[in-house]
N, C-alpha and C. Protein backbone atom coordinates (compact mmCIF):
# COMPACT_ATOMS: atom_id res chain seq x y z
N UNK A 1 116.54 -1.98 -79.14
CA UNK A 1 115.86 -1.23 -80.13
C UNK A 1 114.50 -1.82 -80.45
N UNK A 2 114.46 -3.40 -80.04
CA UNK A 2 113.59 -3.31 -80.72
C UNK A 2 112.27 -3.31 -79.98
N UNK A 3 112.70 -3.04 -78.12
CA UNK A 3 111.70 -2.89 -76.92
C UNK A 3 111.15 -1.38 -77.53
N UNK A 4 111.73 -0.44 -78.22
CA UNK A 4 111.65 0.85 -78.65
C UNK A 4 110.40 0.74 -79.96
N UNK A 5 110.79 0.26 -80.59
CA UNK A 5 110.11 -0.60 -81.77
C UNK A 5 108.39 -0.76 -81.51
N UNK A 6 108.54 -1.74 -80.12
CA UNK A 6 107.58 -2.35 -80.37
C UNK A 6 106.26 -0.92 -79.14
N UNK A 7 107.05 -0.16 -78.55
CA UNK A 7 106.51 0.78 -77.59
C UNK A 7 106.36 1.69 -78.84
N UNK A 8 107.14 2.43 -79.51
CA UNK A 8 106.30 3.12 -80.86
C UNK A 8 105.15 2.76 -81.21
N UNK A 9 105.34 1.48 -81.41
CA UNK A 9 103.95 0.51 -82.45
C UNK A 9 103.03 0.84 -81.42
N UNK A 10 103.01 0.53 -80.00
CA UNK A 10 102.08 -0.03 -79.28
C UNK A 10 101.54 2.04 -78.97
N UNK A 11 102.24 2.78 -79.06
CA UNK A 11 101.95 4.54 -79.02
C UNK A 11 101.08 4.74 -80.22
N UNK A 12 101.63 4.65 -81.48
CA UNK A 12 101.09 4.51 -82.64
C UNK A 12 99.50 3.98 -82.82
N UNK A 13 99.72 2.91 -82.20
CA UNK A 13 98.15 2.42 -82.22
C UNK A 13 97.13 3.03 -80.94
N UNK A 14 97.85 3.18 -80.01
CA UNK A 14 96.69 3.92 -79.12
C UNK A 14 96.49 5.51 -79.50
N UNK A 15 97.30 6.17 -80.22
CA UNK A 15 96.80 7.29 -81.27
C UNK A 15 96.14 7.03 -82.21
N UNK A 16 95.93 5.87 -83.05
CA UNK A 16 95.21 5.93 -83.55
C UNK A 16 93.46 5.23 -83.47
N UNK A 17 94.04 4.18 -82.14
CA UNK A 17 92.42 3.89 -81.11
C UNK A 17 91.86 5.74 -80.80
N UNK A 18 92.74 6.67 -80.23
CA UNK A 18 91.85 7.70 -79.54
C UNK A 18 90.99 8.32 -80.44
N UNK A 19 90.02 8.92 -80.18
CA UNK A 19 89.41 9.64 -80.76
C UNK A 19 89.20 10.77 -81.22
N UNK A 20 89.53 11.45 -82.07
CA UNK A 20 89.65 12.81 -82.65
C UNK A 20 89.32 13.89 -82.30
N UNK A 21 89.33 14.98 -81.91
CA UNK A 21 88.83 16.42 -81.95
C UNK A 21 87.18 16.08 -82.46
N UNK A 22 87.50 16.52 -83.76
CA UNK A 22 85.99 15.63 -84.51
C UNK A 22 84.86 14.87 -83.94
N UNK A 23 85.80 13.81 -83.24
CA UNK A 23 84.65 12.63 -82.72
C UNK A 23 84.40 12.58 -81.69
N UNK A 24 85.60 13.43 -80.89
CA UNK A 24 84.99 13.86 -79.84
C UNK A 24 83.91 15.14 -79.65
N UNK A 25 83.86 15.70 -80.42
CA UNK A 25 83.14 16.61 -80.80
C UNK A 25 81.32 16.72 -81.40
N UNK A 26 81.86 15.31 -81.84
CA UNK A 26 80.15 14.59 -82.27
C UNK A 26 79.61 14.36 -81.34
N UNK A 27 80.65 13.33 -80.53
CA UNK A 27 79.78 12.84 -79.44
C UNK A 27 79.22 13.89 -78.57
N UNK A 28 79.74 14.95 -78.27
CA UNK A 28 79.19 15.48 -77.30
C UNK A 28 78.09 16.60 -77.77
N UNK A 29 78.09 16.73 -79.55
CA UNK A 29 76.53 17.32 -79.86
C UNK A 29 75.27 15.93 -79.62
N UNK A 30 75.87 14.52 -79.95
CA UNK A 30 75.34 13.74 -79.73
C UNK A 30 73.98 13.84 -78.27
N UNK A 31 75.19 13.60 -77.52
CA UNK A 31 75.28 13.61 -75.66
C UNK A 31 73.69 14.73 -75.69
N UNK A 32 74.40 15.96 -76.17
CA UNK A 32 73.50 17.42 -76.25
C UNK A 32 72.32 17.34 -76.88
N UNK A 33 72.08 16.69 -78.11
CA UNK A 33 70.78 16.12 -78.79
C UNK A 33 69.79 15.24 -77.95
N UNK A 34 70.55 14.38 -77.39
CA UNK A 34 69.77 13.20 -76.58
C UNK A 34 69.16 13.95 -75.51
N UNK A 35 70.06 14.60 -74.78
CA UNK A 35 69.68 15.62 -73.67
C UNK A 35 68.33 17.09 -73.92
N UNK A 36 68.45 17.18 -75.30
CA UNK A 36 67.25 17.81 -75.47
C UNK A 36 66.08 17.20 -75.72
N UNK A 37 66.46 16.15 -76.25
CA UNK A 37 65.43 15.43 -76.69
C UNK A 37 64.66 14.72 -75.55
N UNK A 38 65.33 14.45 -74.92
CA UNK A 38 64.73 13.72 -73.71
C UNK A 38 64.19 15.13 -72.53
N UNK A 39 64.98 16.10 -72.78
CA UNK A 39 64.21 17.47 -71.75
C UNK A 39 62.99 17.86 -72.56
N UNK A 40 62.97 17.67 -73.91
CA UNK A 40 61.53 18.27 -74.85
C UNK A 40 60.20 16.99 -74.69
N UNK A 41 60.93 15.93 -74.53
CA UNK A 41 60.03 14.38 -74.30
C UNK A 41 59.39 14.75 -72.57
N UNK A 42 60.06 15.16 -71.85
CA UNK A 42 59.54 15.48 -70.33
C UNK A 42 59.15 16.74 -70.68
N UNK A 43 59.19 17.75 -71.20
CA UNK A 43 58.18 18.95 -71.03
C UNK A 43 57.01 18.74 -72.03
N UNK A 44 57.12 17.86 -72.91
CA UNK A 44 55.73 17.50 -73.66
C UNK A 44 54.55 16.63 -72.39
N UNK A 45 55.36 15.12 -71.73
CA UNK A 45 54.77 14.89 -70.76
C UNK A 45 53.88 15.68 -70.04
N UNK A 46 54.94 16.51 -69.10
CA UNK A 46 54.42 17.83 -68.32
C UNK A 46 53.47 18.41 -68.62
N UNK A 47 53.13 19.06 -70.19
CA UNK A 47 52.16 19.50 -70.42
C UNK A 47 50.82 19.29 -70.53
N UNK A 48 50.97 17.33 -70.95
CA UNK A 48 49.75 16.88 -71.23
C UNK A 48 49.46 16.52 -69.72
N UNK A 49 50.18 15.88 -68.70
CA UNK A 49 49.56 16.10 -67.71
C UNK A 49 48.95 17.27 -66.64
N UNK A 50 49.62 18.14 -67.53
CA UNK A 50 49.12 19.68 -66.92
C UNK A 50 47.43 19.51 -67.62
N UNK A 51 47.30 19.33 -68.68
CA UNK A 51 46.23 19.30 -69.58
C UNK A 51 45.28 18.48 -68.77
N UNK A 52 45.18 17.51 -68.71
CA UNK A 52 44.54 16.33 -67.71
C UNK A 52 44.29 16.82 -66.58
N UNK A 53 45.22 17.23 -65.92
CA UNK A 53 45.06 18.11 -63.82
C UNK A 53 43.88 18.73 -64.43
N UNK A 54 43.90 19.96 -65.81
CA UNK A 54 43.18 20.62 -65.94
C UNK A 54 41.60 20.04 -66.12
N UNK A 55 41.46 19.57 -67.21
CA UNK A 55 40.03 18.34 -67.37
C UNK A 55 39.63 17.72 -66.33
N UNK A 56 40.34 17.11 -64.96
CA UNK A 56 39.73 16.71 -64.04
C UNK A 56 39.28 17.59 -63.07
N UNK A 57 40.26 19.04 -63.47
CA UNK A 57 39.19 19.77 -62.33
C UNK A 57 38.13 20.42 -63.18
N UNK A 58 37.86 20.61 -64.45
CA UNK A 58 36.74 20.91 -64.66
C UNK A 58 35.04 19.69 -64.59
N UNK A 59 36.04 18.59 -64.67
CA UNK A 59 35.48 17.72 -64.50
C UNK A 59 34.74 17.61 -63.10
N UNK A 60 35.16 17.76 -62.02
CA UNK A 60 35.17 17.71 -60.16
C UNK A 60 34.00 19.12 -60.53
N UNK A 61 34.48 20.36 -60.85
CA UNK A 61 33.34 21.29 -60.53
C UNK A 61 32.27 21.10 -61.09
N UNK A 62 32.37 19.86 -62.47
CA UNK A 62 30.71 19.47 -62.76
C UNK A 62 30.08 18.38 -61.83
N UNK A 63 31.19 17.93 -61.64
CA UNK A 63 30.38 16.61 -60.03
C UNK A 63 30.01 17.69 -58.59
N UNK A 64 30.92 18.66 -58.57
CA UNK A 64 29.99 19.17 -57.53
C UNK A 64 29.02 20.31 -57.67
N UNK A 65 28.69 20.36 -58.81
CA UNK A 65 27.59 21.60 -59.19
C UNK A 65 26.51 20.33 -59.32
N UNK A 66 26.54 19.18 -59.67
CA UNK A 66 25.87 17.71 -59.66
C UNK A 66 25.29 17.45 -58.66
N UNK A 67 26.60 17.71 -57.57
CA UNK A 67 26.03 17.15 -56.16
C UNK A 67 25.50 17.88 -55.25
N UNK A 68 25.71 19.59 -55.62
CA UNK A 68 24.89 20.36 -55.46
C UNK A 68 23.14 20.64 -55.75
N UNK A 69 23.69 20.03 -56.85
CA UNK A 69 22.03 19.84 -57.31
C UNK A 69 21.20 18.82 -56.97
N UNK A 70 21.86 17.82 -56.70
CA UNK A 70 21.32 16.50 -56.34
C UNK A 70 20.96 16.85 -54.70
N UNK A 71 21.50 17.09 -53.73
CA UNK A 71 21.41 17.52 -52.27
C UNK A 71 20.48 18.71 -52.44
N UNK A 72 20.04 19.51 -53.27
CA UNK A 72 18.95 20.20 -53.52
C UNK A 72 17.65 19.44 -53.46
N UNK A 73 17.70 18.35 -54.27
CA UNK A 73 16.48 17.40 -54.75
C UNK A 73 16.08 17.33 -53.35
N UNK A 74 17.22 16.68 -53.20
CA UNK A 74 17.17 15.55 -51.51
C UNK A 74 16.53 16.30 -50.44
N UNK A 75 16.68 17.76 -50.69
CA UNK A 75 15.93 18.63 -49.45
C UNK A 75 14.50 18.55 -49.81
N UNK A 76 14.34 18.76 -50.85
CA UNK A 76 12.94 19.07 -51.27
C UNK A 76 12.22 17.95 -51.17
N UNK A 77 12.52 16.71 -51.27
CA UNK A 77 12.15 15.62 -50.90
C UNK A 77 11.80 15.05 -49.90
N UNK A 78 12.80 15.09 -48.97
CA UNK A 78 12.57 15.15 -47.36
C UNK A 78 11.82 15.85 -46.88
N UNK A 79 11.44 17.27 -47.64
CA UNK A 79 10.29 18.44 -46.95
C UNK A 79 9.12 17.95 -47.30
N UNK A 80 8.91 17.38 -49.14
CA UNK A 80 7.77 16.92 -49.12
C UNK A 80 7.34 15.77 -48.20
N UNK A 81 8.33 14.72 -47.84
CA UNK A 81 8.13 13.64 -47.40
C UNK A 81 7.37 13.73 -45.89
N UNK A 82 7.95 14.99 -45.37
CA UNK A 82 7.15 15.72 -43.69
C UNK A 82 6.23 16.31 -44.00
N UNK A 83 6.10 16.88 -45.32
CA UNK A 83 4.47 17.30 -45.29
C UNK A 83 3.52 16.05 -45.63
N UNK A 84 3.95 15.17 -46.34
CA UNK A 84 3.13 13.97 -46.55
C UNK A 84 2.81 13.15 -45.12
N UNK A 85 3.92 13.07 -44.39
CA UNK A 85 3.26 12.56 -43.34
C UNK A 85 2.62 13.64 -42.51
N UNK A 86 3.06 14.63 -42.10
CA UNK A 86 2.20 15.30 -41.41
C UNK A 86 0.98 15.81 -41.87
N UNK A 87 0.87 15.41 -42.95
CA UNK A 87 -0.75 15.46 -43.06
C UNK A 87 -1.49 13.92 -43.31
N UNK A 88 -0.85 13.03 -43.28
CA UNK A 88 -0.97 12.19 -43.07
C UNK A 88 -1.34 11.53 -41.20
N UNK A 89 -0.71 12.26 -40.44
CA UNK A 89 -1.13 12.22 -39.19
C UNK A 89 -2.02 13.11 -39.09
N UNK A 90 -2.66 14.27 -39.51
CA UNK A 90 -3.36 15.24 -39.48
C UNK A 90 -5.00 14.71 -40.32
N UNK A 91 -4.77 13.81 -41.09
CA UNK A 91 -6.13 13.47 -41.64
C UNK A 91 -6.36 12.10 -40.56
N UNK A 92 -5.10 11.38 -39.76
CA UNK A 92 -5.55 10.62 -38.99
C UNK A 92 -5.86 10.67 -37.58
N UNK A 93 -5.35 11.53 -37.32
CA UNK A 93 -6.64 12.90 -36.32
C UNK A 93 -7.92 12.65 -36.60
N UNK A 94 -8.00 13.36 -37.54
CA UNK A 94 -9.36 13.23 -38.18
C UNK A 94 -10.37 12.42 -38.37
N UNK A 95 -9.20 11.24 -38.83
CA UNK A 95 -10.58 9.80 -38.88
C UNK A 95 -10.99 9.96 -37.24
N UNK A 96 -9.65 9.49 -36.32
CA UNK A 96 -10.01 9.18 -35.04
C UNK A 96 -11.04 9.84 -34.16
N UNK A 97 -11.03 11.14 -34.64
CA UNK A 97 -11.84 12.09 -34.07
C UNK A 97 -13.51 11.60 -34.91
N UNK A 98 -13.51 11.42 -36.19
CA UNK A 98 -14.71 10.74 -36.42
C UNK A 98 -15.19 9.65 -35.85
N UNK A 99 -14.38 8.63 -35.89
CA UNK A 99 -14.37 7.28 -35.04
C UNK A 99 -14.94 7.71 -33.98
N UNK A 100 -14.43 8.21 -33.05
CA UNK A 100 -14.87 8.39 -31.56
C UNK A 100 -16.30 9.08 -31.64
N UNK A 101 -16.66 10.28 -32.92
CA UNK A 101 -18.29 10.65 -32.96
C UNK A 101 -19.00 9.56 -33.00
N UNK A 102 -18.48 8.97 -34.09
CA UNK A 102 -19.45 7.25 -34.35
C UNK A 102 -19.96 6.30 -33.27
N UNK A 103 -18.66 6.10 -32.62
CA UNK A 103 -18.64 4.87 -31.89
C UNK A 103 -18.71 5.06 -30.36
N UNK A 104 -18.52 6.67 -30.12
CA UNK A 104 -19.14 7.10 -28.81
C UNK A 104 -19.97 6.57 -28.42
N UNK A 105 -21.42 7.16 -28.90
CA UNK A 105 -22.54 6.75 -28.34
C UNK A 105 -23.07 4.84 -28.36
N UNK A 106 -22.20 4.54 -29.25
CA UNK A 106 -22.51 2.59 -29.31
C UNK A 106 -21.92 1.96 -28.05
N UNK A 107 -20.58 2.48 -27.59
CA UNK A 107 -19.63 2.57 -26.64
C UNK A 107 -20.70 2.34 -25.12
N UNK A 108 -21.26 3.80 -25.81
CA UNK A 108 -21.70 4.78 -23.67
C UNK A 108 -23.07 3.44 -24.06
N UNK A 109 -24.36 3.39 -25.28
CA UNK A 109 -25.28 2.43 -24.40
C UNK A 109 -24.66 1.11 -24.36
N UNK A 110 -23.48 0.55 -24.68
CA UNK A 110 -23.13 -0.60 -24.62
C UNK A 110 -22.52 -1.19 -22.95
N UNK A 111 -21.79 -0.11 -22.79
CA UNK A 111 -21.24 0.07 -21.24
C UNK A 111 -22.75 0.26 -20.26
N UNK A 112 -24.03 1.20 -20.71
CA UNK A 112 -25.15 1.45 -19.88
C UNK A 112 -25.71 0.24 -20.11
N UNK A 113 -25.88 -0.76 -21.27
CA UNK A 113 -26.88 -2.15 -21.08
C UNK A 113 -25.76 -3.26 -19.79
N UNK A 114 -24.92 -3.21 -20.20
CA UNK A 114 -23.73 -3.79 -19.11
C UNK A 114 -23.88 -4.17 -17.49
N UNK A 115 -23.64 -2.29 -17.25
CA UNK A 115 -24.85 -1.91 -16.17
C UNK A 115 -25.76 -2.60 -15.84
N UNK A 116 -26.69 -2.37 -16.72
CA UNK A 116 -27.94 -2.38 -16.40
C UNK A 116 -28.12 -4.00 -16.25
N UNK A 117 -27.12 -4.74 -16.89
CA UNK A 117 -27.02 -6.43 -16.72
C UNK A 117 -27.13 -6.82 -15.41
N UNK A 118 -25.68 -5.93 -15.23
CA UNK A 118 -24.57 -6.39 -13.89
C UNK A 118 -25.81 -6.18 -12.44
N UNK A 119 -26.68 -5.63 -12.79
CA UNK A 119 -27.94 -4.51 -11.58
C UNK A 119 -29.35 -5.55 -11.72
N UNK A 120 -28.94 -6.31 -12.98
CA UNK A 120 -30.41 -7.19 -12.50
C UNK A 120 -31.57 -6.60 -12.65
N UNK A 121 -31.51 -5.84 -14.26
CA UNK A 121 -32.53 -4.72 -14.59
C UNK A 121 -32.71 -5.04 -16.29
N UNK A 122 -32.19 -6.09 -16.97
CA UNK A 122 -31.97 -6.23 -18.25
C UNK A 122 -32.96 -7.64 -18.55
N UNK A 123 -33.84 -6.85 -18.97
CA UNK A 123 -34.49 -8.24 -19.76
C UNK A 123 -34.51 -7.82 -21.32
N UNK A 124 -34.21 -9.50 -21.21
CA UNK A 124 -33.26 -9.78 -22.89
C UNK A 124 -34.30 -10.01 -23.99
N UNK A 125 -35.91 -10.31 -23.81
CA UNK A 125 -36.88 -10.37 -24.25
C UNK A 125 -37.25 -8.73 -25.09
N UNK A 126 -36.91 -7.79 -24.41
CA UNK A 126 -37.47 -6.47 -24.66
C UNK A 126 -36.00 -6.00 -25.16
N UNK A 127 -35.09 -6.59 -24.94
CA UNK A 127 -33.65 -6.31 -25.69
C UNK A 127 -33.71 -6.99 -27.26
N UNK A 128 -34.21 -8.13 -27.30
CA UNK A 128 -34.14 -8.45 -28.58
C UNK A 128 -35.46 -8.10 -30.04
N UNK A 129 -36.44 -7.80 -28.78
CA UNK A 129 -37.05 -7.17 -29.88
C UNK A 129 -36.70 -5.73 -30.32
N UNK A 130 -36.23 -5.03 -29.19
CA UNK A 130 -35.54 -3.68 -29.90
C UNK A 130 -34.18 -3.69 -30.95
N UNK A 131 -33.58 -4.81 -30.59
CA UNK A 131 -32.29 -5.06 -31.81
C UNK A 131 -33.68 -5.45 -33.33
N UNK A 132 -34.64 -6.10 -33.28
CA UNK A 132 -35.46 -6.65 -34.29
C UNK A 132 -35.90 -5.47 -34.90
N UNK A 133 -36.17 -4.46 -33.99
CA UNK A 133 -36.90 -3.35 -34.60
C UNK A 133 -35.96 -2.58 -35.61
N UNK A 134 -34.50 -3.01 -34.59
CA UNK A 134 -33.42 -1.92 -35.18
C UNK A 134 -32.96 -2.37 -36.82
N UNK A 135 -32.98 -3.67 -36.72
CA UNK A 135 -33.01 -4.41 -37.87
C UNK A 135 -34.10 -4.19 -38.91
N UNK A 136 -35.03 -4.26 -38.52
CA UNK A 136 -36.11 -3.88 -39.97
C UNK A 136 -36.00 -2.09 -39.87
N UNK A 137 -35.65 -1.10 -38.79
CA UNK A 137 -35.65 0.28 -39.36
C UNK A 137 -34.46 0.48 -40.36
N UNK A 138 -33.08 -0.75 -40.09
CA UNK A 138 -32.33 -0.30 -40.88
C UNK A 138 -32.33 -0.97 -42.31
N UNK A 139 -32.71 -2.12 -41.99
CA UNK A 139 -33.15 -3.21 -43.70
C UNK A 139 -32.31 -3.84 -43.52
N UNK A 140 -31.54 -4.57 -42.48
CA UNK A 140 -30.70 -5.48 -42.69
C UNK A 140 -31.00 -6.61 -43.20
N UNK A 141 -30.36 -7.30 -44.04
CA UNK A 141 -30.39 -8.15 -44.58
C UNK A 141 -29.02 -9.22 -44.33
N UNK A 142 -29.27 -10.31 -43.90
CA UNK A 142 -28.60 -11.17 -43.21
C UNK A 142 -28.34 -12.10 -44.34
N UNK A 143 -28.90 -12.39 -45.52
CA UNK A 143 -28.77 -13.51 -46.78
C UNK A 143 -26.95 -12.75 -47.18
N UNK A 144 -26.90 -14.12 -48.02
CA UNK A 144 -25.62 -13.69 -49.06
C UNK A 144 -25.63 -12.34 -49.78
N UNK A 145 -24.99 -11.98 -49.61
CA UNK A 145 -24.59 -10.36 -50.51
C UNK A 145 -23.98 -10.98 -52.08
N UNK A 146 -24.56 -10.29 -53.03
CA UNK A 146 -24.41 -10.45 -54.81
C UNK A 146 -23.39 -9.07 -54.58
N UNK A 147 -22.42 -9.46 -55.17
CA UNK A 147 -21.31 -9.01 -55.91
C UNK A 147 -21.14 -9.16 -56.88
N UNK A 148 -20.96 -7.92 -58.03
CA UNK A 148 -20.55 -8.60 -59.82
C UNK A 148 -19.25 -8.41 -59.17
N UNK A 149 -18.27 -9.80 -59.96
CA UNK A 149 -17.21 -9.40 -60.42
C UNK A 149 -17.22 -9.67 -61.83
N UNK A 150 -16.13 -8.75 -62.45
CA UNK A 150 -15.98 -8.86 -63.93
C UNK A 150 -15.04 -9.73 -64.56
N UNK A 151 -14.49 -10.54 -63.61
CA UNK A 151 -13.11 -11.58 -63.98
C UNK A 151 -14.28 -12.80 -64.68
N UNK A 152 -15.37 -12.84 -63.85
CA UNK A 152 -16.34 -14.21 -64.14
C UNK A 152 -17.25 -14.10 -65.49
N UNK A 153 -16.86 -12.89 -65.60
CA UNK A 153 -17.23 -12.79 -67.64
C UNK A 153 -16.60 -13.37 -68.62
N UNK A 154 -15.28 -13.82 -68.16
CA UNK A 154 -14.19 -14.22 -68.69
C UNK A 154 -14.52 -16.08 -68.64
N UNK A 155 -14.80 -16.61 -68.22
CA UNK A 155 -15.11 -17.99 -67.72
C UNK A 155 -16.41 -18.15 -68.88
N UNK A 156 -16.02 -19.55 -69.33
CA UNK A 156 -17.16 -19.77 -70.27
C UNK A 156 -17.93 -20.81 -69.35
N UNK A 157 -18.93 -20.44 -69.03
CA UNK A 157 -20.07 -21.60 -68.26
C UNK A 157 -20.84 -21.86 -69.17
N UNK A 158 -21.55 -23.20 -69.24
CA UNK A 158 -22.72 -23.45 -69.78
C UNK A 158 -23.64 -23.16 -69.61
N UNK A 159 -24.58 -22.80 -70.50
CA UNK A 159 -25.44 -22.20 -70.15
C UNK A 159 -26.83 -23.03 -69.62
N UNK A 160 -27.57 -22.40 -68.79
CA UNK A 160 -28.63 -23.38 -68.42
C UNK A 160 -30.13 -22.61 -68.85
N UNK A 161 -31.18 -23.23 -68.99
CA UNK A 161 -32.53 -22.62 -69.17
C UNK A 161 -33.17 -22.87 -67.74
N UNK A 162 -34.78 -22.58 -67.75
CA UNK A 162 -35.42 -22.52 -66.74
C UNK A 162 -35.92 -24.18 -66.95
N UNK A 163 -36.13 -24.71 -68.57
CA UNK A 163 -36.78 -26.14 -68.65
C UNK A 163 -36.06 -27.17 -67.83
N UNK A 164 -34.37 -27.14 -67.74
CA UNK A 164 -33.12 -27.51 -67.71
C UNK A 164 -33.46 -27.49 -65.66
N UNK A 165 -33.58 -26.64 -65.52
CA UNK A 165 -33.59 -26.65 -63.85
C UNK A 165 -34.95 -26.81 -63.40
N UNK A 166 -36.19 -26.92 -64.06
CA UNK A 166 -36.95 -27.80 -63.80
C UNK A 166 -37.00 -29.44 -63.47
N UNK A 167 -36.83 -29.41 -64.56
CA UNK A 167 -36.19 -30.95 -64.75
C UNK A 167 -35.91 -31.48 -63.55
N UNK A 168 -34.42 -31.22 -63.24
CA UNK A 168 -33.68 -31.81 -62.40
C UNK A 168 -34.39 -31.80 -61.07
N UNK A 169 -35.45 -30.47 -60.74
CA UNK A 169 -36.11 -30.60 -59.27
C UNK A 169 -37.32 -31.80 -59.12
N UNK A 170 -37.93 -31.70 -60.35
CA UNK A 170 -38.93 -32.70 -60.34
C UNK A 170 -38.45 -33.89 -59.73
């Protein structure tokens, strides 16, 4: 009786360990709460990263309306940059073609006195007085060339008189 006894007791108490209708019943609005809560926590997620996908692509069509515009510049740049040089080779045409008016004819009698060396026909007597002549028709002047610069305004020199540089020649 009293193996009976103690298997009651030990029935008794695991009826009253189990858990109720009731509590089983909580738990599983419990279970159901958590489960929404956590499906409303992932569709809030979802949304804000839907939100974001969204901002970065409005974001991307302002970088490429950007880079559209920028590769615009870049053409116009490069076009000016071929018209700058090509007229840049086009005015250096130009010098060259002056150059060669200039320096033609210095060229052709320089190559004809040459000649006329190499032939044993060049006297240098009647050559240098025609460079002499050429020199006083043009006014060359062979002394130091006067340049102002304006940096030497800046410099305090002493000053000298005419008595002052007498002096010293005497």
């Amino acid at each position: 009786m009293e193996a009976s006894n103690k298997y009651t007791a030990l029935m008794e108490m695991c009826l009253t360990d189990s858990p109720s209708k009731e509590e089983v019943g909580e738990h599983l609005l419990t279970i159901q709460r958590l489960r929404a809560d956590h499906l409303e926590a992932a569709q809030v997620r979802d949304q804000r990263r839907t939100e974001e996908v969204e901002e970065l692509k409005g974001k991307l069509i302002l970088a490429e309306k950007e880079k559209v515009g920028l590769e615009g510049d870049l053409m116009s740049m490069r076009e000016k940059c071929k018209r700058e040089i090509n007229g840049s080779e086009v005015a250096r045409g130009r010098f060259l073609g002056r150059v060669v008016v200039l320096i033609g004819p210095l060229f052709k009698s320089t190559t004809e006195a040459l000649s006329e060396y190499k032939e044993g026909g060049f006297e240098i007597d009647e050559e240098l007085a025609r460079l002499r002549d050429k020199e006083i028709e043009f006014d060359i002047d062979y002394g130091a060339a006067t340049v102002y610069d304006p940096s030497l305004d800046r410099i305090d020199l002493p000053q000298s008189s005419e008595d002052s540089i007498n002096r010293t020649v005497e």
